[in-house]
Protein backbone atom coordinates (compact mmCIF):
# COMPACT_ATOMS: atom_id res chain seq x y z
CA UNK A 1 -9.75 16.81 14.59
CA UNK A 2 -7.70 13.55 14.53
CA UNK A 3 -9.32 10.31 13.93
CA UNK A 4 -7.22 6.91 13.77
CA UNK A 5 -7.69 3.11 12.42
CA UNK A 6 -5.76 -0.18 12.59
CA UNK A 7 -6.17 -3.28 10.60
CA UNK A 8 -4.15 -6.24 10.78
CA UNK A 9 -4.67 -8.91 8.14
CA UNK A 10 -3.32 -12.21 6.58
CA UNK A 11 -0.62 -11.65 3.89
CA UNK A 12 -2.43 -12.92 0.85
CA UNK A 13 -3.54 -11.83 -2.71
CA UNK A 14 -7.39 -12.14 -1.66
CA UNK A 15 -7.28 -9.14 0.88
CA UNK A 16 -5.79 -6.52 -1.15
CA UNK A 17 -8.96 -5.42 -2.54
CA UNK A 18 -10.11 -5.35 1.55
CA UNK A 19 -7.41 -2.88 2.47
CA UNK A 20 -8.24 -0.67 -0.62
CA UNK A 21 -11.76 -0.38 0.01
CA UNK A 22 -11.00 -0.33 4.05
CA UNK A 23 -8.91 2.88 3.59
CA UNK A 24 -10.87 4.47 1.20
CA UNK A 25 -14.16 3.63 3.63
CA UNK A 26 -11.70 5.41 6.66
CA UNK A 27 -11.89 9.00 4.40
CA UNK A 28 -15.30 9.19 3.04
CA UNK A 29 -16.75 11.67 5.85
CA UNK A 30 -14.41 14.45 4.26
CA UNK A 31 -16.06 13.53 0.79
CA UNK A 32 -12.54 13.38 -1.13
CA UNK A 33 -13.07 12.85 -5.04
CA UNK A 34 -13.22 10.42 -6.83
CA UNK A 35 -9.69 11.04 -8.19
CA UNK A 36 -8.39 11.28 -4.67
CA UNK A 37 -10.06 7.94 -3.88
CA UNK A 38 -8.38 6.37 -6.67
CA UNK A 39 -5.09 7.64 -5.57
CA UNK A 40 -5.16 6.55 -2.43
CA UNK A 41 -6.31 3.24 -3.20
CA UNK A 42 -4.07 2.47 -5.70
CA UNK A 43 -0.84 3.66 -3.87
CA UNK A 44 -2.49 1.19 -0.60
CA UNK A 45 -2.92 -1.83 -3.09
CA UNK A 46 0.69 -1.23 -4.09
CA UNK A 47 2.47 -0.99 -0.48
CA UNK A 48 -0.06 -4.25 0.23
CA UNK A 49 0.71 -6.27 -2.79
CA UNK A 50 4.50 -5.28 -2.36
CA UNK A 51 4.11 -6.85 1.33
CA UNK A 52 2.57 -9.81 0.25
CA UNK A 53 4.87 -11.04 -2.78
CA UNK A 54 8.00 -9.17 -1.98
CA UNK A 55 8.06 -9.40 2.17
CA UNK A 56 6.73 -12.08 2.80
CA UNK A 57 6.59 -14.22 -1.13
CA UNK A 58 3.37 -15.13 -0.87
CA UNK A 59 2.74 -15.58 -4.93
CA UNK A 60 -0.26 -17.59 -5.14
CA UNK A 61 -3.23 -15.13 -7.07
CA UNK A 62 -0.23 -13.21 -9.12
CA UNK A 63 1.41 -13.68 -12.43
CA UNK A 64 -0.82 -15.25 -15.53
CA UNK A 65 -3.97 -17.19 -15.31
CA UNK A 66 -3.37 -21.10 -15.29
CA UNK A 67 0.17 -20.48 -14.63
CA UNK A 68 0.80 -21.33 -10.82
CA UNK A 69 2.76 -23.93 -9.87
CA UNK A 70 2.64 -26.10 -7.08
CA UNK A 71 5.25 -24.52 -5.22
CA UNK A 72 3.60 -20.85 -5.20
CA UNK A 73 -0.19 -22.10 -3.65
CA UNK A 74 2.42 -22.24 -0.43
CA UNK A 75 1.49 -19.41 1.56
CA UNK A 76 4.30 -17.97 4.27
CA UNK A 77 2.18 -16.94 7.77
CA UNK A 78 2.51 -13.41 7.94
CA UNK A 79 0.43 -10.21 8.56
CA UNK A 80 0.20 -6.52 6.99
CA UNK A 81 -0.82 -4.25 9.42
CA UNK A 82 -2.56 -0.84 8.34
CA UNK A 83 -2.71 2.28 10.45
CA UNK A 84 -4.22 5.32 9.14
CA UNK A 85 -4.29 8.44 10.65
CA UNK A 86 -6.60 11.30 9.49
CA UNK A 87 -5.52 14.65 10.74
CA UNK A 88 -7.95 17.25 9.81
CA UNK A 89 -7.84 17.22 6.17
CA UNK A 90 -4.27 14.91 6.00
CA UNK A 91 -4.58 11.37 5.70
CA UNK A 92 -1.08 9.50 7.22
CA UNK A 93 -1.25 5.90 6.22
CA UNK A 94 1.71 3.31 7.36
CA UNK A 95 1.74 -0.41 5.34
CA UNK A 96 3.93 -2.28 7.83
CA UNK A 97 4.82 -6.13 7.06
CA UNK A 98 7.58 -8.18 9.64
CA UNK A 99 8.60 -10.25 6.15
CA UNK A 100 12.52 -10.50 4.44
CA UNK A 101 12.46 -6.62 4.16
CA UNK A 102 14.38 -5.03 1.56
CA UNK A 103 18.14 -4.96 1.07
CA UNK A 104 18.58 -2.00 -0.99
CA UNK A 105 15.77 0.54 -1.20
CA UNK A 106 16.87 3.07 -3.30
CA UNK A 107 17.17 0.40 -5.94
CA UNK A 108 14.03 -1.08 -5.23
CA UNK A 109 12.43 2.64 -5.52
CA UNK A 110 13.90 2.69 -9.16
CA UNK A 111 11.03 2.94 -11.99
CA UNK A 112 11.03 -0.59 -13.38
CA UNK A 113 13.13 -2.80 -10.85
CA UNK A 114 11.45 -5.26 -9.92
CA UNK A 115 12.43 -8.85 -8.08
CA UNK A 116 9.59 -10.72 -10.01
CA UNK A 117 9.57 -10.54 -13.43
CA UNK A 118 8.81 -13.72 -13.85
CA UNK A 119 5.45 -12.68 -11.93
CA UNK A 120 5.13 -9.74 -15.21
CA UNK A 121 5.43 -7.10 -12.54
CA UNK A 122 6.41 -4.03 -13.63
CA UNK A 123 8.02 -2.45 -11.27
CA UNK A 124 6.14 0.50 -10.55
CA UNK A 125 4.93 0.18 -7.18
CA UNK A 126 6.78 2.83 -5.56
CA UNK A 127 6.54 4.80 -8.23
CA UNK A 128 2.79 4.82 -8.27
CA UNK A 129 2.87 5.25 -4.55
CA UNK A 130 4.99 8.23 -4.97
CA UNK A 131 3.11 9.93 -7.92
CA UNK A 132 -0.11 9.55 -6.40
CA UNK A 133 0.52 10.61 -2.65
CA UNK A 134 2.25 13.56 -1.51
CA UNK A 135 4.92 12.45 0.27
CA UNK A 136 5.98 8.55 0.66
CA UNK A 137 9.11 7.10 2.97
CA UNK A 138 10.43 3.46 3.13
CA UNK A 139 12.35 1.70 6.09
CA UNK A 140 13.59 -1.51 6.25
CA UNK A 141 15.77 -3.67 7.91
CA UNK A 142 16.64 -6.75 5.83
CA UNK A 143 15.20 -9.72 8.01
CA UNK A 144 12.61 -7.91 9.95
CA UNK A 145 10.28 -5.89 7.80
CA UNK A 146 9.50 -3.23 5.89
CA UNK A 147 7.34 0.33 6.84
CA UNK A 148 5.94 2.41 4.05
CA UNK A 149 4.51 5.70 4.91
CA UNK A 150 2.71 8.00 2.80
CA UNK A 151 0.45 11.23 3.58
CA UNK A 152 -2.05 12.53 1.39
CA UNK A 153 -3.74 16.36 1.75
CA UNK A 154 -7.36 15.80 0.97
CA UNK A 155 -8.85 19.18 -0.97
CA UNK A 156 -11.50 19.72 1.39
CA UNK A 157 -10.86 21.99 4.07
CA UNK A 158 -11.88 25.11 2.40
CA UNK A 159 -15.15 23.32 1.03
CA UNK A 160 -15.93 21.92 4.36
CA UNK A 161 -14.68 25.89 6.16
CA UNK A 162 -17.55 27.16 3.46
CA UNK A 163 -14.23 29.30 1.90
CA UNK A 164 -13.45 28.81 -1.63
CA UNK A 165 -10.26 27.06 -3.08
């Protein structure tokens, strides 16, 4: 069975924790665990929040409390678009932004680079993303966007088959 879902959504701080809960809402009628929830929400808050500072530098709601200048309330129009894709017991989820995109992403997939540090980001995003789905891919085109896709196999078929694991 294949079931699919779209969401399309301003590119600020304050709907991160929407797409989280959005995509974990999509899986819940295959009853994944609670560790699989928290994988996949994490590895959507990091695609979303990567979208929002890095694509399109929306930085109003990140770095310390009390320390936001002027200059970062500014918020740059943009969307992040979410399309998930459950196939059977595989979950297919693509983060796409149309922000600055990325101009080198096998740097920017390196364990600790980050853009921001001013921001205290660590640079783990893709990292996380990576350790916590099974497979993740990155696209972009420097000016036009960025599309990160990652695919999670939920543990359920052979509960839901009545077989045993």
């Amino acid at each position: 069975m294949e079931n699919e879902m779209e969401i399309i959504f301003d590119a600020v701080s304050d709907n991160e924790a929407f797409a989280r809960v959005a995509v974990a809402a999509f899986v819940s009628n295959l009853n994944p665990t609670m560790e699989e929830l928290a994988d996949i929400k994490t590895a959507v808050s990091e695609a979303v929040t990567n979208s929002i500072i890095h694509g399109y530098e929306n930085l109003y709601g990140y770095g310390r409390p009390g320390r936001c200048p002027a200059d970062r309330k500014k918020t740059n129009e943009g969307k992040v678009r979410i399309r998930c894709v459950l196939e059977d017991d595989v979950l297919h989820i693509q983060v796409t932004d149309k922000g600055k995109g990325i101009e080198n992403v096998e740097q920017a997939m390196e364990p600790l680079y980050t853009t921001k540090p001013e921001l205290e980001r660590s640079g783990m995003g893709f990292a996380f993303m990576e350790a916590f789905m099974d497979d993740l891919e990155v696209e972009s085109t420097p000016g036009e966007g960025t599309v990160v896709s990652m695919t999670k196999k939920l543990g359920v078929s052979a509960w839901i088959d009545g077989k045993e694991q």
